[in-house]
C-alpha atoms as a PDB file:
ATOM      1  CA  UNK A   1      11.462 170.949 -39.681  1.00  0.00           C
ATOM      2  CA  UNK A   2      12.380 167.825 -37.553  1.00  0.00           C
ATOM      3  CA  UNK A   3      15.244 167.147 -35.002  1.00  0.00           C
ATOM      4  CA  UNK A   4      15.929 163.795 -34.008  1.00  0.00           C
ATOM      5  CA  UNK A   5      18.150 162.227 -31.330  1.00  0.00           C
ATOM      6  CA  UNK A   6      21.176 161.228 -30.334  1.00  0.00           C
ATOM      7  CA  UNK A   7      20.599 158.089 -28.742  1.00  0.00           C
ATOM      8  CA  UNK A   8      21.118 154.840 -28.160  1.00  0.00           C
ATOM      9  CA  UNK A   9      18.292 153.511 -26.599  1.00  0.00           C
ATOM     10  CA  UNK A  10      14.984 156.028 -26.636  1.00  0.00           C
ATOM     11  CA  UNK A  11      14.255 157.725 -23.497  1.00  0.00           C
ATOM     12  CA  UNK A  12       9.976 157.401 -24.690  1.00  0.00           C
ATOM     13  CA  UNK A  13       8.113 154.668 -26.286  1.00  0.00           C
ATOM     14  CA  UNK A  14       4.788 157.170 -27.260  1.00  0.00           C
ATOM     15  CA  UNK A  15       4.064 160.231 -28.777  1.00  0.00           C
ATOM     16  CA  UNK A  16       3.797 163.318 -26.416  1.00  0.00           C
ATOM     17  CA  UNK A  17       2.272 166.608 -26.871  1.00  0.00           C
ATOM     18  CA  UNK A  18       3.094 169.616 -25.326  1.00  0.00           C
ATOM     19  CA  UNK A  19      -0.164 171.724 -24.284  1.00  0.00           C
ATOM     20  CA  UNK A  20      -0.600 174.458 -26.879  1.00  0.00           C
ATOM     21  CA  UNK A  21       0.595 177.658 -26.894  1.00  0.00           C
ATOM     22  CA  UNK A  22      -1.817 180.370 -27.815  1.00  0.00           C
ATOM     23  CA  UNK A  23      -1.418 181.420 -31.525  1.00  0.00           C
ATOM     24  CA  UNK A  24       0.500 178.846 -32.273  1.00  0.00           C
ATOM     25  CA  UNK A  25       0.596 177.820 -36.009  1.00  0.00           C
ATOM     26  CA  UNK A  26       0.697 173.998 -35.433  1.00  0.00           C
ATOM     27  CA  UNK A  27       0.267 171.392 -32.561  1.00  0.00           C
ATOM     28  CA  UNK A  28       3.944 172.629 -31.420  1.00  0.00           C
ATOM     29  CA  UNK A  29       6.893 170.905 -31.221  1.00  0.00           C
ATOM     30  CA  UNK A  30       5.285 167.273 -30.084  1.00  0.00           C
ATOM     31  CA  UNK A  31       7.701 163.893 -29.687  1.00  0.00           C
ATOM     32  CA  UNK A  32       7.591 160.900 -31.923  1.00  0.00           C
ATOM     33  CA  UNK A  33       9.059 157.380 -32.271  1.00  0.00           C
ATOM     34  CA  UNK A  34       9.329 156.170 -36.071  1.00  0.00           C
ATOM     35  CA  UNK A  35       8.941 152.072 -36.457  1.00  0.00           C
ATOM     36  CA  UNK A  36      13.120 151.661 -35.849  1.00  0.00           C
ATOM     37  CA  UNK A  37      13.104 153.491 -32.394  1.00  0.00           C
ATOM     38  CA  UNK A  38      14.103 156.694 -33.241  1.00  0.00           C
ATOM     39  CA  UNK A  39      12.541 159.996 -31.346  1.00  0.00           C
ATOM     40  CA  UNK A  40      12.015 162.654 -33.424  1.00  0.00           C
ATOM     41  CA  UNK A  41      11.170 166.356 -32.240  1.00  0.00           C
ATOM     42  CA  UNK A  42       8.969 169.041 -34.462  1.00  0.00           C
ATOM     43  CA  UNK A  43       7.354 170.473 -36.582  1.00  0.00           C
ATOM     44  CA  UNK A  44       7.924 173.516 -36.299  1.00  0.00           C
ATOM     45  CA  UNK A  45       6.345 176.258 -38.580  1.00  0.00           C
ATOM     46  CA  UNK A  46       8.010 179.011 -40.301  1.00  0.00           C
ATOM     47  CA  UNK A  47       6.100 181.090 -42.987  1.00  0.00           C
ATOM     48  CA  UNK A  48       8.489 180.927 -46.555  1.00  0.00           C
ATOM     49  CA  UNK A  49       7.746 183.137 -49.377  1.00  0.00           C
ATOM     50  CA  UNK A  50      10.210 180.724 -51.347  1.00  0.00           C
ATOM     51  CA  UNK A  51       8.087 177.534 -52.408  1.00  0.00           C
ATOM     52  CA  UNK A  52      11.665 175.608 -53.444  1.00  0.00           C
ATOM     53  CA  UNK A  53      12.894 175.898 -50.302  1.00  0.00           C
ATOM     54  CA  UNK A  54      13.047 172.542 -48.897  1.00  0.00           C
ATOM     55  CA  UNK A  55      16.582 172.827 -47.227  1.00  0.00           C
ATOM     56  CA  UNK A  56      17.401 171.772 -43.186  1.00  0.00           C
ATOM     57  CA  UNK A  57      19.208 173.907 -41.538  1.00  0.00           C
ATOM     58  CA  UNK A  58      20.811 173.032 -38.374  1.00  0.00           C
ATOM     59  CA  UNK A  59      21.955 176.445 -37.231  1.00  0.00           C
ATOM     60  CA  UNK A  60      22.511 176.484 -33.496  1.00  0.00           C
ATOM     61  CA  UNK A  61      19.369 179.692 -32.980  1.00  0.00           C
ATOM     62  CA  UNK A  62      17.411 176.944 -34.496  1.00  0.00           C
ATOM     63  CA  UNK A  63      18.431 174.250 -32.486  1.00  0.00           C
ATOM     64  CA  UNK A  64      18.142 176.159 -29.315  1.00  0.00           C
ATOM     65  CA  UNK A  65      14.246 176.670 -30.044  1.00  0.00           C
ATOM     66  CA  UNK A  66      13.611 173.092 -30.548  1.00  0.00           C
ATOM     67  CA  UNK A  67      15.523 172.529 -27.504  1.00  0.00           C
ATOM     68  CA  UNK A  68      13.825 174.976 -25.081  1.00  0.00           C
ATOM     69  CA  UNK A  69      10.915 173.215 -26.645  1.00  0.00           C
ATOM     70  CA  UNK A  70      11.790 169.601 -25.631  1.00  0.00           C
ATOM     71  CA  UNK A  71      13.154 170.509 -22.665  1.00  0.00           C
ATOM     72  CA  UNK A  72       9.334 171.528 -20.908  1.00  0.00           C
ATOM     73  CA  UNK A  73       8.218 168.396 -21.155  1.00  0.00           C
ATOM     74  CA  UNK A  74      11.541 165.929 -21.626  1.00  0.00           C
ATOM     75  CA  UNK A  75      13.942 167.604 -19.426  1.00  0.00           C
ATOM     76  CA  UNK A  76      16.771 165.051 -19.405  1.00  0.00           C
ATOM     77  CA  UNK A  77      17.551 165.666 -23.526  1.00  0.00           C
ATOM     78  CA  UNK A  78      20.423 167.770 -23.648  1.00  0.00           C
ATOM     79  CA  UNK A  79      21.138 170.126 -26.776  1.00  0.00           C
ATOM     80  CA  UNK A  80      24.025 168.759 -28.126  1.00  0.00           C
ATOM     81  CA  UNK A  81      21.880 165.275 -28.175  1.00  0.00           C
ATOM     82  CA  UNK A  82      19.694 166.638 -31.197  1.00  0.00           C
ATOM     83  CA  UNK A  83      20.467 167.023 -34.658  1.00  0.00           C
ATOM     84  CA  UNK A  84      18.690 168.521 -37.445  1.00  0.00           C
ATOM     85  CA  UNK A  85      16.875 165.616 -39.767  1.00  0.00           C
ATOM     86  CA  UNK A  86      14.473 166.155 -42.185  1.00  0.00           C
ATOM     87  CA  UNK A  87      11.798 169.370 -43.455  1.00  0.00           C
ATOM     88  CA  UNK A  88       9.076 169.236 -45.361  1.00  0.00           C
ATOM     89  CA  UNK A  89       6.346 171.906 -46.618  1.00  0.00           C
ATOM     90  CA  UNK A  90       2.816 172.136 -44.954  1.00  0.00           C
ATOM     91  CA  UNK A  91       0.560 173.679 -46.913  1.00  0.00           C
ATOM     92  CA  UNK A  92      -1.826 176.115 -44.875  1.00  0.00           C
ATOM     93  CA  UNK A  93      -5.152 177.898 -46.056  1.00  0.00           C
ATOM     94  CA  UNK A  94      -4.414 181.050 -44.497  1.00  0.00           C
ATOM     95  CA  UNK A  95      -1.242 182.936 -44.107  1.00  0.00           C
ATOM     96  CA  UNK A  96       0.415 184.938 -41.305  1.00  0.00           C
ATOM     97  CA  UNK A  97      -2.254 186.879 -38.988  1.00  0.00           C
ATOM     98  CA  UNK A  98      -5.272 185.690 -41.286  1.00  0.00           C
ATOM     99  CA  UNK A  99      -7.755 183.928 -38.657  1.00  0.00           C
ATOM    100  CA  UNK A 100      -8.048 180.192 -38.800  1.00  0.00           C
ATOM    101  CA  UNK A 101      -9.742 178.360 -42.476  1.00  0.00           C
ATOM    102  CA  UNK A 102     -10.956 174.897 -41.754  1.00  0.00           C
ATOM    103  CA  UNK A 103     -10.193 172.244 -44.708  1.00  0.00           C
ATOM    104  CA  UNK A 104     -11.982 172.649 -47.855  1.00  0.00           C
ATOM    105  CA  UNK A 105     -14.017 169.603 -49.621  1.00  0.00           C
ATOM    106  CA  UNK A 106     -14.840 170.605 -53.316  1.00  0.00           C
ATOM    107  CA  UNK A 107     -15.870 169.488 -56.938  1.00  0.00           C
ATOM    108  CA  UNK A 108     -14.116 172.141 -58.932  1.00  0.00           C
ATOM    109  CA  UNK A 109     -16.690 172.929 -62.369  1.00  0.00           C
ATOM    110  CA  UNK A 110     -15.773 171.161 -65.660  1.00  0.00           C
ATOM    111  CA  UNK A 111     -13.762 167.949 -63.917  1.00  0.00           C
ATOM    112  CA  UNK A 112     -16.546 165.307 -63.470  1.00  0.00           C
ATOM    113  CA  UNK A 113     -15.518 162.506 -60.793  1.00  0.00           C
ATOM    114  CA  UNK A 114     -12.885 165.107 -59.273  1.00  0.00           C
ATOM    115  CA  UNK A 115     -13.163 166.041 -55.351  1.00  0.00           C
ATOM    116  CA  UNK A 116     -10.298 168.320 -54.430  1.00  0.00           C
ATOM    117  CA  UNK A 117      -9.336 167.641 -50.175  1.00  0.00           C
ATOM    118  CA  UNK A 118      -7.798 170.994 -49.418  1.00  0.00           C
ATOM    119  CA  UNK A 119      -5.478 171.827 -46.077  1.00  0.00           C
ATOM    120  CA  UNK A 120      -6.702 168.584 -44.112  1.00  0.00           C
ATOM    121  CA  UNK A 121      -4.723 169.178 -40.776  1.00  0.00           C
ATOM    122  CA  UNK A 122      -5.934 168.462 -37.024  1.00  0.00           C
ATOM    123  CA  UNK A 123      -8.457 167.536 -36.316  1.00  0.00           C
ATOM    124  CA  UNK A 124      -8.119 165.741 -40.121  1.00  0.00           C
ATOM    125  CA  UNK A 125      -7.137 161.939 -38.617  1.00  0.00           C
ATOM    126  CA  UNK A 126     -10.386 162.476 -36.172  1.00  0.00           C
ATOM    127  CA  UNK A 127     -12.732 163.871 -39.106  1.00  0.00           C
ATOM    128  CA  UNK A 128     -11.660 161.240 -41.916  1.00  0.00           C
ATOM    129  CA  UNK A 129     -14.579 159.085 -41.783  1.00  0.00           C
ATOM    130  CA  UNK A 130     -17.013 161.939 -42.160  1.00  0.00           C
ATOM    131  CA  UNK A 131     -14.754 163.380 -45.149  1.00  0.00           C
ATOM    132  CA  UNK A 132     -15.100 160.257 -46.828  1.00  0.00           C
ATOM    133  CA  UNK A 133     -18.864 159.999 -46.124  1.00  0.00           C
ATOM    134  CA  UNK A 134     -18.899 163.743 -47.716  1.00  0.00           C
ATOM    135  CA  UNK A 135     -16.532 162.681 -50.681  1.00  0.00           C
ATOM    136  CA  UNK A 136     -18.092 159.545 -51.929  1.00  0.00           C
ATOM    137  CA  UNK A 137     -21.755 160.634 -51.327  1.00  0.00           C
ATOM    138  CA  UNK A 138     -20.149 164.097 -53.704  1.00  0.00           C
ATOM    139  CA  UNK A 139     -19.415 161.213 -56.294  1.00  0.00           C
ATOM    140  CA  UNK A 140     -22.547 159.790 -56.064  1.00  0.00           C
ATOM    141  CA  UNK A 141     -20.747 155.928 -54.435  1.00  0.00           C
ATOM    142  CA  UNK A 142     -23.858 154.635 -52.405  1.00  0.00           C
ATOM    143  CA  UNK A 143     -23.165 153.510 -48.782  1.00  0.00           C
ATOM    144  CA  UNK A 144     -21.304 150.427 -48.263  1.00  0.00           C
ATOM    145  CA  UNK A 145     -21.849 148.261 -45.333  1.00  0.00           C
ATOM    146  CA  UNK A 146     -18.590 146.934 -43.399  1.00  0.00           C
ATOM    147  CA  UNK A 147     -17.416 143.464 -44.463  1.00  0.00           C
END
């Protein structure tokens, strides 16, 4: 889930991370501005059995989290100032209390030309040149100099 704010002109103009908790399921609840100015707050992670459920809610327990959240590191946003905006699903390679999986490159039998790119997260961005390395040499695409 993501809350975004209430307000007129943004009080940031970059990202910012909060340092991570230990066990945390994510990179915590880290600040961003979208191309029109707005700051959005999240994600957060919660563990669903239900694989439709896609809904927002903007209960106030909920709120309150995000807000205690924001607050370490942005301590002028006040509570009423967020609102609840969008969710999506993350899928994750291991469930709750299984130890950290790392992504998974693969060519599943019996599907010639198909490389499946399973649970990319962080450090995903940092690694994507060596996945693609992995992928096309996988495919058998020889090594193409930069133009």
């Amino acid at each position: 889930r993501y809350f975004s704010l209430r307000h007129s002109t943004p009080p940031v103009s970059r990202l910012i991370y909060p340092v991570p908790e230990k066990n945390l399921k994510g990179l915590g609840i880290h600040a961003t501005v979208d191309l029109a100015g707005k700051v959005k707050f999240g994600p957060d992670a919660v563990w669903t059995g239900d694989r439709g459920d896609f809904g927002v809610e903007d209960g106030e327990e909920i709120r309150e989290r995000f807000w205690e959240a924001v607050r370490r590191y942005m301590p002028s946003v006040r509570r009423e100032e967020l609102y609840a905006d969008y969710a999506g699903v993350r899928p994750k390679l291991s469930g709750p209390g299984e130890p950290f999986r790392d992504f998974i490159v693969e060519c599943p039998e019996g599907f010639p030309g198909f490389v499946n790119l399973v649970g990319i997260e962080s450090p995903g961005l940092t690694a994507s040149l060596a996945i693609a390395e992995m992928t096309a040499g996988l495919l058998g695409v020889e090594e193409v100099e930069n133009v």
